[in-house]
PDB file of N, CA and C in Angstrom:
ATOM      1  N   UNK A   1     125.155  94.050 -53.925  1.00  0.00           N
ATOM      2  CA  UNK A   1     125.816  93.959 -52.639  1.00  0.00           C
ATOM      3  C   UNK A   1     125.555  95.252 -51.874  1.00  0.00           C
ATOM      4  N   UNK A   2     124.942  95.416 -51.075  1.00  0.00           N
ATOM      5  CA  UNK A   2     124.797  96.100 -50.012  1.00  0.00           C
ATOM      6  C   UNK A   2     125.726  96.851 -49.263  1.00  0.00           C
ATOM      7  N   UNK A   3     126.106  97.748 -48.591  1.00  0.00           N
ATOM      8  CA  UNK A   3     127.169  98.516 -48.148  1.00  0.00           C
ATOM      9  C   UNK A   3     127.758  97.820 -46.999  1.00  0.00           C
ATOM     10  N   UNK A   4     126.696  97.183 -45.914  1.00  0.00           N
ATOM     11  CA  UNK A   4     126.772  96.686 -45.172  1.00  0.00           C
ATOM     12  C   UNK A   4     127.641  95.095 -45.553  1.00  0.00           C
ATOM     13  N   UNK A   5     127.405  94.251 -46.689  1.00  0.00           N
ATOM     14  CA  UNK A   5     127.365  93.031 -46.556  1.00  0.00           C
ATOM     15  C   UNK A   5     129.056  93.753 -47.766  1.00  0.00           C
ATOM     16  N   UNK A   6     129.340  95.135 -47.852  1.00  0.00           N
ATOM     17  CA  UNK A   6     130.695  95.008 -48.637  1.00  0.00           C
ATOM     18  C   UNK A   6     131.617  95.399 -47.642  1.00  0.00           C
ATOM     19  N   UNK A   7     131.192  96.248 -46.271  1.00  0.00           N
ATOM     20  CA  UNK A   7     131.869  96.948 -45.396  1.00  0.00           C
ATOM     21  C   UNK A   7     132.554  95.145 -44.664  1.00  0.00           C
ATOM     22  N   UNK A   8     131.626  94.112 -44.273  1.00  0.00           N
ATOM     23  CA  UNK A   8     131.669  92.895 -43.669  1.00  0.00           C
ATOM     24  C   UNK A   8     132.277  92.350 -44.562  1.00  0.00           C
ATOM     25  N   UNK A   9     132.524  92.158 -46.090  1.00  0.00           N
ATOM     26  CA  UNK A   9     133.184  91.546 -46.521  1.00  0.00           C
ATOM     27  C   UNK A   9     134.726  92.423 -46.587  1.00  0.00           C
ATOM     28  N   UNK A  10     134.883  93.069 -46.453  1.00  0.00           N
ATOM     29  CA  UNK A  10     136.395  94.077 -45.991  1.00  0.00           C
ATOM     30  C   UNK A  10     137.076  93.901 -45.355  1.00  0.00           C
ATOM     31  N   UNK A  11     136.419  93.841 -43.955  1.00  0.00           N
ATOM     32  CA  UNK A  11     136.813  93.940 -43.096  1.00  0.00           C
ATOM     33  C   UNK A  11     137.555  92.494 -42.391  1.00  0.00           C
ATOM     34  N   UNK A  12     136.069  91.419 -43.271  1.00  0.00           N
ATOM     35  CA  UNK A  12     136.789  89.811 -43.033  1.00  0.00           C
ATOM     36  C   UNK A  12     138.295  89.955 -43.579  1.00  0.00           C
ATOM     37  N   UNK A  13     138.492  90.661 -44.742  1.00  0.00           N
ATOM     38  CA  UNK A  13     139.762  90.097 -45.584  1.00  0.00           C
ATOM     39  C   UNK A  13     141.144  91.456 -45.474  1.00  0.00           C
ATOM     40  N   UNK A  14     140.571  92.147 -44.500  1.00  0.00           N
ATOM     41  CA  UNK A  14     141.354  92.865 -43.818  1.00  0.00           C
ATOM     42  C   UNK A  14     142.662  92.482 -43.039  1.00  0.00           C
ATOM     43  N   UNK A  15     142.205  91.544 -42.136  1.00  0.00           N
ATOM     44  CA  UNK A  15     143.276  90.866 -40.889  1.00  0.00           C
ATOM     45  C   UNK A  15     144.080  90.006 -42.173  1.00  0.00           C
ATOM     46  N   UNK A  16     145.680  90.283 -41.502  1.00  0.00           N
ATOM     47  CA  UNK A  16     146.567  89.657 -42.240  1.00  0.00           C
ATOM     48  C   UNK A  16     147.475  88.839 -41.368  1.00  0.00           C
ATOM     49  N   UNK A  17     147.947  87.586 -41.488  1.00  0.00           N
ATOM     50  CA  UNK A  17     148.601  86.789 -40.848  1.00  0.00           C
ATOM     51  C   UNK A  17     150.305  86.923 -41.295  1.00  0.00           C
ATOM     52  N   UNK A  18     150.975  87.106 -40.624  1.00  0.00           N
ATOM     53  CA  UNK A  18     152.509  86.991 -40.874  1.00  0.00           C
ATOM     54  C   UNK A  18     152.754  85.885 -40.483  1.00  0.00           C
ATOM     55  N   UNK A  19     153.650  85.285 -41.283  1.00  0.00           N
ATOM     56  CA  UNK A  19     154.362  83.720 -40.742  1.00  0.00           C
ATOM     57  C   UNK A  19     155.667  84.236 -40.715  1.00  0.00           C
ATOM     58  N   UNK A  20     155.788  85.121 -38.858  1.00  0.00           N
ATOM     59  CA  UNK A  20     157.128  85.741 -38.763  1.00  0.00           C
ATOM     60  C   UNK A  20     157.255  84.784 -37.735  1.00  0.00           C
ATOM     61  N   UNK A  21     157.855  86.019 -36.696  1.00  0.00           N
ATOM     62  CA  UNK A  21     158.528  85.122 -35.499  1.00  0.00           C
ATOM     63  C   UNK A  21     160.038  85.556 -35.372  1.00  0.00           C
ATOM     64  N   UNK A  22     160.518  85.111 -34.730  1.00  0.00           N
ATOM     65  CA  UNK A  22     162.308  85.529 -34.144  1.00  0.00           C
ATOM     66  C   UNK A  22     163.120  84.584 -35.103  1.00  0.00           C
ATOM     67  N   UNK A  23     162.737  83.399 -35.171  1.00  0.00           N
ATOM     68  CA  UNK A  23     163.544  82.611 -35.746  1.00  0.00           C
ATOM     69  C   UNK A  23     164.441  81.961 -34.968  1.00  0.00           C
ATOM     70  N   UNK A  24     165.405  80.980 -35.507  1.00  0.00           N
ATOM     71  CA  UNK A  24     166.560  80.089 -34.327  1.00  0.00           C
ATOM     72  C   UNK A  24     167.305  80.803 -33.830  1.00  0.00           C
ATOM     73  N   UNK A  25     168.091  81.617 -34.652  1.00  0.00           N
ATOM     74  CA  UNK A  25     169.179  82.521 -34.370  1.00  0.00           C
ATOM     75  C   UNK A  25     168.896  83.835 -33.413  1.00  0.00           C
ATOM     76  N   UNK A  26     167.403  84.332 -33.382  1.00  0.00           N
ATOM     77  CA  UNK A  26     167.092  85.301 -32.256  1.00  0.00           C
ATOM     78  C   UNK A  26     166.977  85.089 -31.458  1.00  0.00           C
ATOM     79  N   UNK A  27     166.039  83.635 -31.064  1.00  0.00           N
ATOM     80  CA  UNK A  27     165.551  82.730 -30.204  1.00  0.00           C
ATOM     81  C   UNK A  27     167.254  82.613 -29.426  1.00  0.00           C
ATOM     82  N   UNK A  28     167.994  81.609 -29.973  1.00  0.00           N
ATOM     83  CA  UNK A  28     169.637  81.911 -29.414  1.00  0.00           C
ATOM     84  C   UNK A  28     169.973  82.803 -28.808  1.00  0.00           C
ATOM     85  N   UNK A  29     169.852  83.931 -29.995  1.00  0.00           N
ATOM     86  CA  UNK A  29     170.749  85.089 -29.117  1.00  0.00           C
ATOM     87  C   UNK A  29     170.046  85.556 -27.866  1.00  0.00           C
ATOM     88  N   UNK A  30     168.312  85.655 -27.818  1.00  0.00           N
ATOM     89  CA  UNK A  30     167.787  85.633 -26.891  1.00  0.00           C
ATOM     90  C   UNK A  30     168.072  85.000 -25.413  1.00  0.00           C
ATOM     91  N   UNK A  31     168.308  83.586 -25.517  1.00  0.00           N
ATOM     92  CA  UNK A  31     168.699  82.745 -24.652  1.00  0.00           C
ATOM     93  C   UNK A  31     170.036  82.774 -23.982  1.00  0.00           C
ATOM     94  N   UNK A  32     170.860  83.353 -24.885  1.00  0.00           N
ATOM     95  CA  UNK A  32     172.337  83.629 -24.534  1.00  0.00           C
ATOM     96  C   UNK A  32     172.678  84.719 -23.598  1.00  0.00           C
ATOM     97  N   UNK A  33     171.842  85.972 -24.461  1.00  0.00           N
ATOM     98  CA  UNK A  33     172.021  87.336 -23.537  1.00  0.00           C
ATOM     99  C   UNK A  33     170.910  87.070 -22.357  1.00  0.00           C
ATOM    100  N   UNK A  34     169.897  86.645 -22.084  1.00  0.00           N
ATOM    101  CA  UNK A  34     169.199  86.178 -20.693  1.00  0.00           C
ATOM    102  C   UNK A  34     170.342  85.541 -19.971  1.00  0.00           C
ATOM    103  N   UNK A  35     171.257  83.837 -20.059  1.00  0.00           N
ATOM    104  CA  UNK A  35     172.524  83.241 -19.319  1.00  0.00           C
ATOM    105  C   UNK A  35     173.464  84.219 -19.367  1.00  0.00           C
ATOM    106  N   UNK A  36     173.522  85.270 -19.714  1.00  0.00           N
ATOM    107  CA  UNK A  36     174.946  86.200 -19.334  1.00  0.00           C
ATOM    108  C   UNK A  36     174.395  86.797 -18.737  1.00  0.00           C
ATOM    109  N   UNK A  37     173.084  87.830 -18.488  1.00  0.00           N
ATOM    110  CA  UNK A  37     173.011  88.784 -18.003  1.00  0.00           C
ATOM    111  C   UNK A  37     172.030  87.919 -16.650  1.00  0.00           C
ATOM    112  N   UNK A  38     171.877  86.608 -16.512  1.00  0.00           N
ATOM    113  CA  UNK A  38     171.608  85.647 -15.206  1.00  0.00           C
ATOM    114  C   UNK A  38     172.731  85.400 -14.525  1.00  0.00           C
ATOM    115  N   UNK A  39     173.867  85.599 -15.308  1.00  0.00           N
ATOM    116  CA  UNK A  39     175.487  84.840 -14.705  1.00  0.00           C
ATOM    117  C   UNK A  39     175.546  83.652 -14.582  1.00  0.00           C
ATOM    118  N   UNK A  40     175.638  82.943 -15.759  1.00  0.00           N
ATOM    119  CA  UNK A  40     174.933  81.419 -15.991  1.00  0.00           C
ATOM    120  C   UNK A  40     176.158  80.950 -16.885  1.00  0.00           C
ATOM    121  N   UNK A  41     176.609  82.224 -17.795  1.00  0.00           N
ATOM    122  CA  UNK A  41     177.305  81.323 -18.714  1.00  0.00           C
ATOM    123  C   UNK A  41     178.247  82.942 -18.479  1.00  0.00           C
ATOM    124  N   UNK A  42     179.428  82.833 -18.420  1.00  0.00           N
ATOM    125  CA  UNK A  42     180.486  84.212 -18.617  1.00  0.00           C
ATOM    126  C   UNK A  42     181.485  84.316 -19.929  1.00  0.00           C
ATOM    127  N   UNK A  43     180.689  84.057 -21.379  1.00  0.00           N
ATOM    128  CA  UNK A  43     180.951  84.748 -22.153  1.00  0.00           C
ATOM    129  C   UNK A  43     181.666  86.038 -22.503  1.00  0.00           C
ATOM    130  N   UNK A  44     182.282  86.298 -23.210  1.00  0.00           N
ATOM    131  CA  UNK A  44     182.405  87.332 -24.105  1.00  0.00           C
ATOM    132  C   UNK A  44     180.983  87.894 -24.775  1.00  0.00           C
ATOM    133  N   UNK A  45     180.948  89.411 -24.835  1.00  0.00           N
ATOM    134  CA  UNK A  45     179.628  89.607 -25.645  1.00  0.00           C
ATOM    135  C   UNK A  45     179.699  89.312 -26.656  1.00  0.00           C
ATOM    136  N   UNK A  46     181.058  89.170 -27.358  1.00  0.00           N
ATOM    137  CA  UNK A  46     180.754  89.109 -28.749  1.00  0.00           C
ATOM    138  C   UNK A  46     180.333  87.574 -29.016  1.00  0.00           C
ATOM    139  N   UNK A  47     180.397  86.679 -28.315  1.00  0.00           N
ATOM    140  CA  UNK A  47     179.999  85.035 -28.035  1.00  0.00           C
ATOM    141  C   UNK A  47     178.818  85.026 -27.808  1.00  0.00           C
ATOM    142  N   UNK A  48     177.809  85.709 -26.593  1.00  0.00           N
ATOM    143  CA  UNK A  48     177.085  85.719 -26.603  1.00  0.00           C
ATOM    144  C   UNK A  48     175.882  86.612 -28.028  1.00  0.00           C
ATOM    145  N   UNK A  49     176.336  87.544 -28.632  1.00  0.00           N
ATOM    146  CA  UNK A  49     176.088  87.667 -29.650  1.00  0.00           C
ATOM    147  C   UNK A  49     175.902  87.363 -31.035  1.00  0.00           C
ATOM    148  N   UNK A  50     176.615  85.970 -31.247  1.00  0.00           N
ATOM    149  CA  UNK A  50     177.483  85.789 -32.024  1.00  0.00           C
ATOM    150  C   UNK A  50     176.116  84.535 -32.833  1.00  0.00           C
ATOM    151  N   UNK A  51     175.379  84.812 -32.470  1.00  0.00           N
ATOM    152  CA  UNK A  51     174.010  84.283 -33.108  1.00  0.00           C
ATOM    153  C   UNK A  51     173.271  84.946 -34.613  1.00  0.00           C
ATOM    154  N   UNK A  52     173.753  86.298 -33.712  1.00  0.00           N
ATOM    155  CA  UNK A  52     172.916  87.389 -34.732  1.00  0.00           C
ATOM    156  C   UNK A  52     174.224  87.452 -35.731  1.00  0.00           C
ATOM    157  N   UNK A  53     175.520  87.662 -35.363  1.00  0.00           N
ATOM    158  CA  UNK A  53     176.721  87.932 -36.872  1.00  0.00           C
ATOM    159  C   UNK A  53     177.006  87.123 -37.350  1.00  0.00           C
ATOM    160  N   UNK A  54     176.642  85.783 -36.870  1.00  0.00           N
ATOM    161  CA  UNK A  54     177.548  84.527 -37.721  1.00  0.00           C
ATOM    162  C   UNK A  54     176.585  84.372 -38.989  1.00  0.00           C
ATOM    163  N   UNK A  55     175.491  84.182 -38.914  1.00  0.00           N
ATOM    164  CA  UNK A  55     174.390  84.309 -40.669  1.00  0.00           C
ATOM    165  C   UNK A  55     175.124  85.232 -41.261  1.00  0.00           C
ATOM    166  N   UNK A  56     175.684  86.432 -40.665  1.00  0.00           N
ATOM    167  CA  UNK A  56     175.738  87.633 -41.507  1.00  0.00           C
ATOM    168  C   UNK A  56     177.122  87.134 -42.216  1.00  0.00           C
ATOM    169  N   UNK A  57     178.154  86.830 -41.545  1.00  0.00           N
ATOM    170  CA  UNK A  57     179.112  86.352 -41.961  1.00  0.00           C
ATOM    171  C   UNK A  57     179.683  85.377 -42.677  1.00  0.00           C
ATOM    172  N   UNK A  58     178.512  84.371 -42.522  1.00  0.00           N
ATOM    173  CA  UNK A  58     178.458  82.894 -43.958  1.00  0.00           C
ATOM    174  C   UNK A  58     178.149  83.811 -45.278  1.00  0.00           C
ATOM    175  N   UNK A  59     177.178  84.636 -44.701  1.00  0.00           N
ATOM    176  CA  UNK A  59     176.248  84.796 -46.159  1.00  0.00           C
ATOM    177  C   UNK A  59     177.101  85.973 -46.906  1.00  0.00           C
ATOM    178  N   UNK A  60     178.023  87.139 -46.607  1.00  0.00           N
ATOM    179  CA  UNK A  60     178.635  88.222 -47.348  1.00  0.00           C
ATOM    180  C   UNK A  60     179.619  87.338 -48.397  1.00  0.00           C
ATOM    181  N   UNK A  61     180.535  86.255 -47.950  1.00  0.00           N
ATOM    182  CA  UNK A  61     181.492  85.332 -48.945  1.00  0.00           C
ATOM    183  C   UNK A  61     180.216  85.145 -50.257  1.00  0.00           C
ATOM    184  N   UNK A  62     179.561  84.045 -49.462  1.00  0.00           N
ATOM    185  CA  UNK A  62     178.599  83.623 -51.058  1.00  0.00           C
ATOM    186  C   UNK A  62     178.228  84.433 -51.177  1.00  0.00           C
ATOM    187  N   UNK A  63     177.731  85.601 -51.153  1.00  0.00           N
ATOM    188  CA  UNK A  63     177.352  86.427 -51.896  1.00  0.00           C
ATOM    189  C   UNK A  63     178.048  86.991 -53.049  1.00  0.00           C
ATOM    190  N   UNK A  64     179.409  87.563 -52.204  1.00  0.00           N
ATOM    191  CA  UNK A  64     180.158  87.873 -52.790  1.00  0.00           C
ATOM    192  C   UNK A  64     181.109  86.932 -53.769  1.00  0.00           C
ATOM    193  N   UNK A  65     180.829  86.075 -53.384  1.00  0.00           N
ATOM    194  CA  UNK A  65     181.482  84.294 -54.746  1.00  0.00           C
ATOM    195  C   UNK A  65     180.346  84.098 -55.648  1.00  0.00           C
ATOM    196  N   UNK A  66     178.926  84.477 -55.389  1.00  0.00           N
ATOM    197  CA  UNK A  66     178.090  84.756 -56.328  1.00  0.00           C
ATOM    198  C   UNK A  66     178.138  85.472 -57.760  1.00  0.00           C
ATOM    199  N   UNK A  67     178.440  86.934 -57.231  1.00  0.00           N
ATOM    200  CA  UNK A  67     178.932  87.852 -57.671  1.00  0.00           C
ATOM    201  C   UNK A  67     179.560  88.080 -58.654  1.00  0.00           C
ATOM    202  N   UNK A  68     180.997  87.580 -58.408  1.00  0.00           N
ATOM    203  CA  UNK A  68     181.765  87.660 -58.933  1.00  0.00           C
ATOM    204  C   UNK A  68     181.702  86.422 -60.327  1.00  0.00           C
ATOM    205  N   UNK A  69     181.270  84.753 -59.767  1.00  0.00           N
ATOM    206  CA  UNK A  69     181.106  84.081 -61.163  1.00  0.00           C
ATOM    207  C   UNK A  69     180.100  84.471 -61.980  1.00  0.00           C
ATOM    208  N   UNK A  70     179.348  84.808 -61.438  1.00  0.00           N
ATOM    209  CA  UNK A  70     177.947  85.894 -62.339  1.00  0.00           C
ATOM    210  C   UNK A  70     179.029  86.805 -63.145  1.00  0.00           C
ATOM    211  N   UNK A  71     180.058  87.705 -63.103  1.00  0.00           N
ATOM    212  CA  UNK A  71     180.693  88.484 -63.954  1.00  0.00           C
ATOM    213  C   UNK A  71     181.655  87.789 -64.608  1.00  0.00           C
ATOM    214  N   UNK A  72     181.922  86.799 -64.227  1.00  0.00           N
ATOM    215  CA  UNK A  72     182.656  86.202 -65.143  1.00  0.00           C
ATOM    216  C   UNK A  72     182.183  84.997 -66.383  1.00  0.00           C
ATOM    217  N   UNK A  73     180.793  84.775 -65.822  1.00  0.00           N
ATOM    218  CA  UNK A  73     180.379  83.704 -66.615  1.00  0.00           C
ATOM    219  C   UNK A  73     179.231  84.489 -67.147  1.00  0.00           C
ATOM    220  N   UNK A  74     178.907  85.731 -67.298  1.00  0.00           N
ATOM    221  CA  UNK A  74     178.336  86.438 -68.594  1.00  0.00           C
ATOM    222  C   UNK A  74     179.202  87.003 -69.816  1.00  0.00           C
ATOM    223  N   UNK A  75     180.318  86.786 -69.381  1.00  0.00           N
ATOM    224  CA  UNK A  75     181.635  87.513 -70.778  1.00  0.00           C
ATOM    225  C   UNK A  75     181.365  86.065 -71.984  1.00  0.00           C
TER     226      UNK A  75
END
């Protein structure tokens, strides 16, 4: 292999694709804080926010109910 035909094969397998993106809940909160700050919808911020804390807020319980039967169901 040649320097040339290893530098070209590198460089093909260089570029990396993310399968990111905002997701529903950014996309939301996105859409929400644009209608408040249009005067479209007169929310509370924490309503209009409330895209980005509510995941956060399902998920700390199960976690934490995780947790805890994990310590009780290794004794």
């Amino acid at each position: 292999m040649t320097s040339r035909s290893r530098r070209r094969y590198t460089m093909s397998n260089s570029s990396s694709s993310s399968s990111g993106g905002i997701g529903f809940t950014g996309a939301l909160a996105i859409l929400f804080i644009g209608l408040k700050l249009g005067g479209v919808i007169s929310w509370s911020w924490l309503w209009v926010l409330s895209p980005l804390w509510i995941p956060l807020a399902i998920a700390i319980p199960i976690i934490l109910i995780a947790v805890v039967l994990s310590a009780f169901l290794d004794k």
